[in-house]
Protein backbone atom coordinates (compact mmCIF):
# COMPACT_ATOMS: atom_id res chain seq x y z
CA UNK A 1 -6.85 5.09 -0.25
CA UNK A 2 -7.07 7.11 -3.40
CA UNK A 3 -7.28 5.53 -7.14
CA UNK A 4 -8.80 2.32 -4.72
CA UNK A 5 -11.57 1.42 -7.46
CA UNK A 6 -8.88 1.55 -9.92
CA UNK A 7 -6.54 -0.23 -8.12
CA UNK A 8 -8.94 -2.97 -7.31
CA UNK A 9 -9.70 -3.59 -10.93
CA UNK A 10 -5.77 -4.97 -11.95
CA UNK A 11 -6.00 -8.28 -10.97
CA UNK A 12 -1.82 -8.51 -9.78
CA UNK A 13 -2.49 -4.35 -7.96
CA UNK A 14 -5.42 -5.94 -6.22
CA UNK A 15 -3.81 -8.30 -4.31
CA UNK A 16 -1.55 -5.63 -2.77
CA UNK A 17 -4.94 -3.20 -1.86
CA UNK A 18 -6.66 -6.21 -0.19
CA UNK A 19 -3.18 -6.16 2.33
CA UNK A 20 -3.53 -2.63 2.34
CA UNK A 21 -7.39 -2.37 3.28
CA UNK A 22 -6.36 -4.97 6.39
CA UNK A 23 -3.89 -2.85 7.81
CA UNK A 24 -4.64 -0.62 10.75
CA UNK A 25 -4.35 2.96 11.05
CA UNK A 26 -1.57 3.19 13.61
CA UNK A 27 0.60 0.49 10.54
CA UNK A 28 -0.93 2.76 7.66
CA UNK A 29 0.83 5.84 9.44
CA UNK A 30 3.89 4.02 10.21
CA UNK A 31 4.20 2.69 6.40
CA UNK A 32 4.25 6.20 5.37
CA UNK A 33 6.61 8.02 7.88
CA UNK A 34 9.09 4.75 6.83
CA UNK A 35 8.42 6.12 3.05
CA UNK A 36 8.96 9.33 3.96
CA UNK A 37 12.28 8.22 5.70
CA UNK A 38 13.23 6.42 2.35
CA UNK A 39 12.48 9.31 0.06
CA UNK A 40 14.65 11.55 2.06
CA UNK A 41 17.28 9.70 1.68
CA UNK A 42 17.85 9.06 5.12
CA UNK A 43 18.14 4.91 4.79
CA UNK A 44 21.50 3.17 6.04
CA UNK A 45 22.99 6.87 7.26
CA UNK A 46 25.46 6.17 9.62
CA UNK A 47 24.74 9.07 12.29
């Protein structure tokens, strides 16, 4: 994860990165095509 050592150093941030550093690659991957999904706009769309 980039800015990790930086991260880890906030006390409240580093709570959050220990979560992160558990999750698996295949929930890592699925966390960011749901980001992706949310930046796009794409969130509550009726199709």
């Amino acid at each position: 994860m980039w800015h990790e050592t930086l991260i880890a150093k906030n006390a409240r941030m580093a709570l959050l990165l220990k979560n992160v550093l558990r999750m698996t690659d295949i929930q890592k991957q699925a966390m960011k095509l749901r980001a992706d999904v949310i930046r796009r706009g794409d969130v509550g769309v009726a199709q």
